[in-house]
Protein backbone atom coordinates (compact mmCIF):
# COMPACT_ATOMS: atom_id res chain seq x y z
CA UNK A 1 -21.38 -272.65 10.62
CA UNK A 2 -19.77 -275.39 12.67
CA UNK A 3 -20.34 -278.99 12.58
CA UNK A 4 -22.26 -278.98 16.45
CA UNK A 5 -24.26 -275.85 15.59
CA UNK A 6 -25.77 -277.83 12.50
CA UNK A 7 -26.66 -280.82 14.33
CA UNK A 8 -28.26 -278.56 17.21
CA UNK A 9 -30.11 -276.77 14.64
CA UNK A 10 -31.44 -279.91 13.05
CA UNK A 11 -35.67 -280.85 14.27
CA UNK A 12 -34.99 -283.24 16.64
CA UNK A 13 -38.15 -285.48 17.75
CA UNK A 14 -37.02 -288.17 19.72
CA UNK A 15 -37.87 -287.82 23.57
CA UNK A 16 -35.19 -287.09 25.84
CA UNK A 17 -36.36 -289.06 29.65
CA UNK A 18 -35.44 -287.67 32.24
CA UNK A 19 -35.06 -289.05 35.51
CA UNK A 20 -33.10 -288.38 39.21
CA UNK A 21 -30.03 -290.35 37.78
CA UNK A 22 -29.67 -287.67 34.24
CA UNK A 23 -31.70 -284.74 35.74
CA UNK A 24 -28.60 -282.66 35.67
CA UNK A 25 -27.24 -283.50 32.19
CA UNK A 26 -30.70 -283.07 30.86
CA UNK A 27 -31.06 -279.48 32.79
CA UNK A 28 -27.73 -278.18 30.97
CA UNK A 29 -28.49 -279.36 28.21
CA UNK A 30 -31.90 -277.65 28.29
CA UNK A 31 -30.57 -274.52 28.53
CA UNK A 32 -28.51 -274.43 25.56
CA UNK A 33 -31.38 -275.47 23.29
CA UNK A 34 -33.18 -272.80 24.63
CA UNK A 35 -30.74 -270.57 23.40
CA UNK A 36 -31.90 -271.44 19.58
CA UNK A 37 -35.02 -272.30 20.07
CA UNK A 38 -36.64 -269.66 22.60
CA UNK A 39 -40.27 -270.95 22.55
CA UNK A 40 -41.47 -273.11 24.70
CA UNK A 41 -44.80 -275.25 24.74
CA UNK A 42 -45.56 -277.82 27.43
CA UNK A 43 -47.68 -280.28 29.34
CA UNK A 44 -48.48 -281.88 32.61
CA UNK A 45 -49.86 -284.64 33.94
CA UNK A 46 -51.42 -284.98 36.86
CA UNK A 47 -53.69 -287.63 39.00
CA UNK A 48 -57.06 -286.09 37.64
CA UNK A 49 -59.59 -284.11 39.19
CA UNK A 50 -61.30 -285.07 42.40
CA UNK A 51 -63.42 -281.50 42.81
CA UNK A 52 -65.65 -280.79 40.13
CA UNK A 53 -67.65 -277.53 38.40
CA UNK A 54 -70.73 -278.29 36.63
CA UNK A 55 -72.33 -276.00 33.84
CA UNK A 56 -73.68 -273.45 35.94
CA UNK A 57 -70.55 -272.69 37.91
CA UNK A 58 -69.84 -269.21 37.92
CA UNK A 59 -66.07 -268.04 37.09
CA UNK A 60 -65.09 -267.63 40.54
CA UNK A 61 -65.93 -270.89 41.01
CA UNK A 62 -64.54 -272.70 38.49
CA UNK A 63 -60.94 -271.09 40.05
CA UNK A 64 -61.96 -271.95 43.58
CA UNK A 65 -62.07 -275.71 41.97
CA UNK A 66 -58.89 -275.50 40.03
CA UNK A 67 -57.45 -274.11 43.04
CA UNK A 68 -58.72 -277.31 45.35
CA UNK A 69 -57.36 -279.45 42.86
CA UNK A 70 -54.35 -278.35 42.28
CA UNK A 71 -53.38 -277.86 45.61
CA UNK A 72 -54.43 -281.61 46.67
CA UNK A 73 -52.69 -283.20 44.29
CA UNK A 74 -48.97 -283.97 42.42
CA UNK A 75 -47.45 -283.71 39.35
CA UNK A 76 -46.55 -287.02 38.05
CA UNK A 77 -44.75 -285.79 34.41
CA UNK A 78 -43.94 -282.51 32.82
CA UNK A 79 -42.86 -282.31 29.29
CA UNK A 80 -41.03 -278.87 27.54
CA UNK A 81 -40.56 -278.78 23.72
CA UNK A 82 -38.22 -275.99 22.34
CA UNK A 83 -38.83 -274.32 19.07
CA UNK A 84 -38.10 -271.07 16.90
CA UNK A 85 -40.01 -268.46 15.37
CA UNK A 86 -38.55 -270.76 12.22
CA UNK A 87 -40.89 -273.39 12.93
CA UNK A 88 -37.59 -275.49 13.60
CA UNK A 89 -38.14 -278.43 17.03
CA UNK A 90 -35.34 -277.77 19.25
CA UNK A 91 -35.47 -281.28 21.37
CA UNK A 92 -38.68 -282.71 23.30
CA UNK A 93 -37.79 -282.79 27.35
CA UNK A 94 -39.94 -285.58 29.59
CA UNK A 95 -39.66 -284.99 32.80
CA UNK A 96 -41.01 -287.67 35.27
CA UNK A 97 -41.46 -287.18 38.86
CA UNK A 98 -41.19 -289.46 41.99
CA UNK A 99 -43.38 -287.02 44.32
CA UNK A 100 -46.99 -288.82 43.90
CA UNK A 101 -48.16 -292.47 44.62
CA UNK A 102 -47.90 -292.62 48.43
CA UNK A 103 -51.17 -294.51 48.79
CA UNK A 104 -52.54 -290.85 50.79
CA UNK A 105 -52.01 -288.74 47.86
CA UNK A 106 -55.22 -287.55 46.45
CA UNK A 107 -56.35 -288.79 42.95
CA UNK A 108 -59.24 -289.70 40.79
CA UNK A 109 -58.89 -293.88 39.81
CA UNK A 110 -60.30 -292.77 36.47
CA UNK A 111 -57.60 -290.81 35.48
CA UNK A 112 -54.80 -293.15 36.88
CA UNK A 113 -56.96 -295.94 35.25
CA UNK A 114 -56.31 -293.85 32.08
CA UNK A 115 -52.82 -293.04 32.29
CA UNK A 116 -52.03 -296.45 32.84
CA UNK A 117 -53.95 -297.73 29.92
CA UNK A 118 -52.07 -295.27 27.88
CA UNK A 119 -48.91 -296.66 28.93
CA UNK A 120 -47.31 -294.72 31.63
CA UNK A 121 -45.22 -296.24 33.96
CA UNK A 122 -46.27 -294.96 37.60
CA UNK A 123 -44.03 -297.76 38.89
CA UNK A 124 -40.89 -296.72 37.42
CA UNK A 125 -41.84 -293.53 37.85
CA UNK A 126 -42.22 -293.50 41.47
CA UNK A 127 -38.98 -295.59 41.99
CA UNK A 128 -36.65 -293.29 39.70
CA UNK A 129 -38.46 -290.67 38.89
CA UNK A 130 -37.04 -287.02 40.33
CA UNK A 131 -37.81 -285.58 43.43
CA UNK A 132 -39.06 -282.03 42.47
CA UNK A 133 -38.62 -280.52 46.03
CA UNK A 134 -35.39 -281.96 47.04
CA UNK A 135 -33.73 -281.27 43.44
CA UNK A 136 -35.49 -277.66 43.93
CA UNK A 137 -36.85 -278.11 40.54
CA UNK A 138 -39.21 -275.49 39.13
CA UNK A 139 -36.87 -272.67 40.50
CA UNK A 140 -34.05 -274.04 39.13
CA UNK A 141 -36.00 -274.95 35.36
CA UNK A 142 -37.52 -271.19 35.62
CA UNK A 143 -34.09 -269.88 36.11
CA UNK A 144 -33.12 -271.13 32.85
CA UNK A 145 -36.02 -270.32 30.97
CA UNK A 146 -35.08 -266.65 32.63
CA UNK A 147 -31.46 -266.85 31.37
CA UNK A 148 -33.09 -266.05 27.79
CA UNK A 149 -34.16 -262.30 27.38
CA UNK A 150 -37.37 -263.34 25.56
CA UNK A 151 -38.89 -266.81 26.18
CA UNK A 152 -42.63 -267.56 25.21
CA UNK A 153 -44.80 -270.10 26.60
CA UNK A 154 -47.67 -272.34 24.41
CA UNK A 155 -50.00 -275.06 26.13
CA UNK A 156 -53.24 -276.59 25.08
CA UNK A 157 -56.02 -275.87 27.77
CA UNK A 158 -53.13 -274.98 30.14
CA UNK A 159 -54.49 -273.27 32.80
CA UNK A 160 -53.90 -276.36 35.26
CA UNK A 161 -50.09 -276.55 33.57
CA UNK A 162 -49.73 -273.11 34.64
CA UNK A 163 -51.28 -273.52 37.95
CA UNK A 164 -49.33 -276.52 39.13
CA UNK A 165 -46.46 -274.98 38.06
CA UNK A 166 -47.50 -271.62 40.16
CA UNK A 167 -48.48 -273.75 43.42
CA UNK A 168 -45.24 -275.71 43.42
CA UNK A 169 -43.45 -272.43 43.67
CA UNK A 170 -45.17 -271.01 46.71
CA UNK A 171 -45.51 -274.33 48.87
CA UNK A 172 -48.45 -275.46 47.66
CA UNK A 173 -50.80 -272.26 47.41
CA UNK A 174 -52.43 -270.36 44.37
CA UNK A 175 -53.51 -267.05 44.55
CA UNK A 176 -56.75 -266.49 46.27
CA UNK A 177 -58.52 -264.67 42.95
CA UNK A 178 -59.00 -265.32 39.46
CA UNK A 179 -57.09 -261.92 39.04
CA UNK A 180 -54.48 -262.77 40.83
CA UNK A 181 -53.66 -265.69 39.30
CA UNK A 182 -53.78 -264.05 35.96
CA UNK A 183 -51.06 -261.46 37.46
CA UNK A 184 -48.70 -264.06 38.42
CA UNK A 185 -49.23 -266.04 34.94
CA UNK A 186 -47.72 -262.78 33.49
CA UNK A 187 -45.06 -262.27 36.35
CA UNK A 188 -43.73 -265.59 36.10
CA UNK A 189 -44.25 -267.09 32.37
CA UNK A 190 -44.30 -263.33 30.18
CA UNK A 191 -46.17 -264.26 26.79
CA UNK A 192 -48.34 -267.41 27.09
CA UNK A 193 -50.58 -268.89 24.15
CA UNK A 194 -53.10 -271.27 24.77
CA UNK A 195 -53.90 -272.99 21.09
CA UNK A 196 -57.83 -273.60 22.65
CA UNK A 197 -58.28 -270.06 22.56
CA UNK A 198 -56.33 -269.89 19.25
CA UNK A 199 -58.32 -272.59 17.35
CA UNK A 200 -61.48 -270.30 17.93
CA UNK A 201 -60.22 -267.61 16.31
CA UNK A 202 -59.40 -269.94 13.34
CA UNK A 203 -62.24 -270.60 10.24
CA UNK A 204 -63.39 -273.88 10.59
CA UNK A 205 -61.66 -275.40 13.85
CA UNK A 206 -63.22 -273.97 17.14
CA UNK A 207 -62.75 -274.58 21.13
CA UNK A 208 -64.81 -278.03 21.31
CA UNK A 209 -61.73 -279.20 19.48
CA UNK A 210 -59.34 -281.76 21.37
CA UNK A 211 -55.69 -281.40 20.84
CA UNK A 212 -55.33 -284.68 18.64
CA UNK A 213 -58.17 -283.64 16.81
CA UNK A 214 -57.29 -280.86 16.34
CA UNK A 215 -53.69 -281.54 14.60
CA UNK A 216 -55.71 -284.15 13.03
CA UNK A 217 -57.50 -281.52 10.85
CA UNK A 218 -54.45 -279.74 10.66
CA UNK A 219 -52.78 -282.77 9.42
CA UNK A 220 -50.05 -282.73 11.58
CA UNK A 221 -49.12 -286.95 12.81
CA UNK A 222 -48.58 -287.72 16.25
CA UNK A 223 -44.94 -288.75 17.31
CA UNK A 224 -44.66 -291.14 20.65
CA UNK A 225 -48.01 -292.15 22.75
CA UNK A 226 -50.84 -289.62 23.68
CA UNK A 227 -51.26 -288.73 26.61
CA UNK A 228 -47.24 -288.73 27.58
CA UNK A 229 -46.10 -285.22 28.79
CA UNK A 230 -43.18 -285.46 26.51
CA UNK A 231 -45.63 -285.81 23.20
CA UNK A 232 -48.08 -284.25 24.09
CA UNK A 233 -45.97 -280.80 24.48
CA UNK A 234 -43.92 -281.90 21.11
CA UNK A 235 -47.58 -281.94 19.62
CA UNK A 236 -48.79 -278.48 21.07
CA UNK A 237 -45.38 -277.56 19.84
CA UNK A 238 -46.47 -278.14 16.12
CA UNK A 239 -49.98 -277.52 16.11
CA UNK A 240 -49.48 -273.70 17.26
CA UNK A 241 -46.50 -273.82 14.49
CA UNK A 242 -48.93 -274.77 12.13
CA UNK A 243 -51.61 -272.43 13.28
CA UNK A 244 -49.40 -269.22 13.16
CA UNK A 245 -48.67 -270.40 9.72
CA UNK A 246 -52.20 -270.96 8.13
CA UNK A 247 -54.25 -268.43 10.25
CA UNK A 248 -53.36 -264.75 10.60
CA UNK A 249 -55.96 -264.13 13.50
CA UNK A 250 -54.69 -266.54 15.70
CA UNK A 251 -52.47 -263.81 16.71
CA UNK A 252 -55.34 -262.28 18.95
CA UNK A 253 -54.61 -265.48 21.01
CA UNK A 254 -51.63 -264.30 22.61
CA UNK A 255 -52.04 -263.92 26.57
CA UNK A 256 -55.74 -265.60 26.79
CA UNK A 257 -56.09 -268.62 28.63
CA UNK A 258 -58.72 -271.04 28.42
CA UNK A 259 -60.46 -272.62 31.08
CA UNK A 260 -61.43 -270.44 33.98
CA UNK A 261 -63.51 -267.95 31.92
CA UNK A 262 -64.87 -270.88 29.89
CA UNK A 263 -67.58 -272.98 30.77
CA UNK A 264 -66.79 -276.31 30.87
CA UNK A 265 -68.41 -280.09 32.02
CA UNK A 266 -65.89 -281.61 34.17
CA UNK A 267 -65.09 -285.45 33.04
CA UNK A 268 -63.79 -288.28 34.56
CA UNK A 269 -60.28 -288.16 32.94
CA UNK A 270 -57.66 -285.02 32.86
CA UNK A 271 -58.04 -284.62 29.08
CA UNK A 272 -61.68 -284.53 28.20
CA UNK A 273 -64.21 -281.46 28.07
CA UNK A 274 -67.74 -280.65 26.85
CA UNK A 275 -67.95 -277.53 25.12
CA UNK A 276 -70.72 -275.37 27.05
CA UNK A 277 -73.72 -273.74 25.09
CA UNK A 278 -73.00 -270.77 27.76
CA UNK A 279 -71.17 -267.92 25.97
CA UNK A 280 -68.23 -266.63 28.65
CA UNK A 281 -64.94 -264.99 28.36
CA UNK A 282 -61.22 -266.32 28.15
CA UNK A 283 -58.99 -265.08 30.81
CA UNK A 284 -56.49 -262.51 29.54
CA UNK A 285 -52.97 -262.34 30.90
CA UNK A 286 -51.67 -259.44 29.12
CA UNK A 287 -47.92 -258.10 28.89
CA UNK A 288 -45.78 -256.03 28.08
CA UNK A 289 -48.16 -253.03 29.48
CA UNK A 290 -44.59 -250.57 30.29
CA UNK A 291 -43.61 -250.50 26.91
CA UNK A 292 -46.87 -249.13 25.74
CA UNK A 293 -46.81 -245.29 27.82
CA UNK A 294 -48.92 -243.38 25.15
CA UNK A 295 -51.89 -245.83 26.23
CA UNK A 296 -52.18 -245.32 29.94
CA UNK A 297 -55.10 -243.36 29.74
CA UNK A 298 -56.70 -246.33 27.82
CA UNK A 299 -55.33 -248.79 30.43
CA UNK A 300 -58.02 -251.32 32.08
CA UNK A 301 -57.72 -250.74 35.93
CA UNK A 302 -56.63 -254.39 36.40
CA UNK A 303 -54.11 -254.44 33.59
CA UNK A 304 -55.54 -255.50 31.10
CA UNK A 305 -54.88 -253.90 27.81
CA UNK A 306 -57.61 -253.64 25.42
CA UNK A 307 -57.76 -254.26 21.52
CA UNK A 308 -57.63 -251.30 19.87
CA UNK A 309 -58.08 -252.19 16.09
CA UNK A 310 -61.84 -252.98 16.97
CA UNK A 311 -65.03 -251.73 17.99
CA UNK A 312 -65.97 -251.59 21.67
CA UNK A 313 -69.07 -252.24 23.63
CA UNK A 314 -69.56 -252.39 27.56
CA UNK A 315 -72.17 -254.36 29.29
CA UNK A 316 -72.23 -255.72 32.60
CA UNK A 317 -71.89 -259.08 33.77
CA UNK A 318 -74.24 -261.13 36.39
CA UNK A 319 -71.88 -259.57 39.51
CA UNK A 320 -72.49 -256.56 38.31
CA UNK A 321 -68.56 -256.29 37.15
CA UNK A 322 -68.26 -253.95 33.67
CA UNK A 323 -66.55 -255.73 30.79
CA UNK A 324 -65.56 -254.16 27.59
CA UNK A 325 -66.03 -256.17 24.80
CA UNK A 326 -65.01 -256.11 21.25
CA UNK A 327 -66.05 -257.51 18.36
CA UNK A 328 -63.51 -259.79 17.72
CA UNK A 329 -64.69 -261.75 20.53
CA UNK A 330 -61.84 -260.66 22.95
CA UNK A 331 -62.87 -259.36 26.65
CA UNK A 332 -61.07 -257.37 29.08
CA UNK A 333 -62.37 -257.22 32.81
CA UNK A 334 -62.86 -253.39 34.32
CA UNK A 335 -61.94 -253.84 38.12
CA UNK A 336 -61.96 -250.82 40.05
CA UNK A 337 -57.51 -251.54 41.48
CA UNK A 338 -54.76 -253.67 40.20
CA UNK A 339 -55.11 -256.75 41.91
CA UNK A 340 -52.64 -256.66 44.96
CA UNK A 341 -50.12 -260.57 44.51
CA UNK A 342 -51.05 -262.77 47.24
CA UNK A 343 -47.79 -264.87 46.45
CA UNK A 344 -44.81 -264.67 48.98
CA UNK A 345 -42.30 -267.11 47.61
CA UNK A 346 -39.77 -269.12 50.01
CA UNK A 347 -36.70 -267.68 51.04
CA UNK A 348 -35.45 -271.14 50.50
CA UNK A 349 -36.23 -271.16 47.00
CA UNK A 350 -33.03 -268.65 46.16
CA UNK A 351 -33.23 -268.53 42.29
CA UNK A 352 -36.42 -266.84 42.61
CA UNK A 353 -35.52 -263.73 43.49
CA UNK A 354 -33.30 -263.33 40.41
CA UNK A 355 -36.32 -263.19 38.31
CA UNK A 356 -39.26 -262.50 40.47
CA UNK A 357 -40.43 -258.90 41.79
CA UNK A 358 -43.08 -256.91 42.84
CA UNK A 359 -45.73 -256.20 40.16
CA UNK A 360 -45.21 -252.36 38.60
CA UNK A 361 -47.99 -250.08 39.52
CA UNK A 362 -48.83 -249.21 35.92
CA UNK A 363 -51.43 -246.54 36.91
CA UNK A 364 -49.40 -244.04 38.54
């Protein structure tokens, strides 16, 4: 093994910054970490929430508020850690974005309040941060994560990662359903992980469980500042390390999302929930479904593919939608049609098309 490939192979924890001035040193060298370390877990952050869902707010609901949120409102960081199935850090990517603080852009003061107190720079950030549309970002960054034949994706609560990420891409718009949005997680991103969902299939963590808390119990120390894109994603990064290591069922994780199927008390800041007393389901973004032919017959309408290793029971929910449920908590919606993509991204946005296409009619 040569001298370079040991160094690159070596955990490396210190945060790379990246702004317009190294945006296309950092980007290269991006993609040849990825190359060794093919996992990916990240985090956003974002001028808080300024539409809110209570308790009581059914699923659709809680979407149509991500949706408004998302949509009326900029990035301000986005950090990428790279890993391997060793358990080995790649390198710890901060990217920092010059897009938000005209004094029109929506935000909540709270949250910028917060951010600020927790020592990002909005000021720097706005004066040399990148500009995502004019550098073309997101289709460039996917295009690398698509250079790798197999990349998977880990967040913490990321369904508002995923989302901004998604909106960005098509001007600004989500999908118009929960559904959709759960077919263009899988389109896009392949395997995702979301360690919320994981931790509740763990003994003794659980949901309610913040991500500092949670590598808190897992005794895992936090390197740079909370609340930092860059950190926080180099944290996710070894908290779903250390959960693949200790707990075998946090396996049944993969391709659940937390957050839209979860009831969940909206807070002032971007990083703090209230577990709800209200039982509901984790959205499932299941892939892969092709490479599994001898189970078409058992395929949910929408997609989804069940679990087959347990027992099954159907009920109906308040809409009067069927849901099969299993008894390792897992849930799979029954829709009568594949949802139909409502995205149409830009001609304009030309690396796209070398990874995006039209969803595969998995019923026929």
């Amino acid at each position: 093994m040569n001298e370079n490939h040991h160094q690159r192979s070596r955990p490396v924890l210190r945060t790379r910054n990246v702004w317009a001035e190294n945006i296309n040193e950092e980007m290269d060298s991006l993609k040849e970490y990825l190359k060794l370390y093919p996992k990916v877990a990240f985090d956003t952050e974002y001028p808080g929430i300024t539409y809110r869902t209570y308790l009581h707010s059914s699923d659709d609901d809680c979407y149509d508020t991500m949706k408004a949120n998302v949509e009326s409102s900029k990035l301000i960081q986005c950090g990428f850690t790279l890993f391997n199935e060793k358990g080995e850090i790649g390198g710890v990517w901060e990217f920092n974005f010059s897009n938000f603080g005209d004094p029109s852009d929506r935000r909540n003061q709270n949250s910028i309040d917060f951010l600020k107190k927790h020592g990002v720079d909005l000021d720097k950030i706005r004066n040399k941060g990148l500009d995502m549309f004019e550098y073309n970002f997101f289709p460039k960054l996917l295009n690398v994560f698509h250079s790798q034949k197999h990349v998977e994706f880990v967040t913490f609560q990321g369904t508002y990662d995923f989302a901004y990420v998604l909106s960005i891409l098509n001007h600004g718009k989500l999908p118009g359903t929960r559904g959709e949005f759960a077919s263009e997680v899988v389109r896009v991103f392949g395997d995702v992980y979301d360690l919320k969902v994981m931790a509740g299939f763990c003994d003794g963590l659980g949901e309610h469980l913040g991500l500092s808390k949670l590598a808190h119990l897992l005794n895992i120390p936090r390197v740079g500042r909370a609340h930092h894109a860059g950190s926080d994603s180099l944290m996710t990064a070894l908290v779903f390390i250390k959960l693949r290591q200790v707990f075998d069922d946090s396996k049944f994780a993969k391709g659940m999302l937390y957050g839209l199927g979860k009831r969940t008390m909206v807070a002032a800041t971007t990083t703090t929930t209230m577990p709800s007393l209200v039982a509901s389901m984790p959205m499932m973004c299941q892939q892969n479904l092709v490479s599994y032919p001898s189970t078409q017959d058992m395929l949910f309408h929408n997609g989804y593919i069940p679990s087959y290793d347990h027992n099954q029971v159907l009920f109906w929910s308040h809409l009067a939608v069927p849901w099969m449920s299993y008894d390792n908590g897992m849930y799979g919606n029954q829709l009568n049609h594949l949802p139909s993509s409502t995205f149409a991204y830009p001609y304009q946005t030309p690396y796209a098309s070398d990874y995006l296409g039209q969803l595969p009619d998995l019923l026929q």
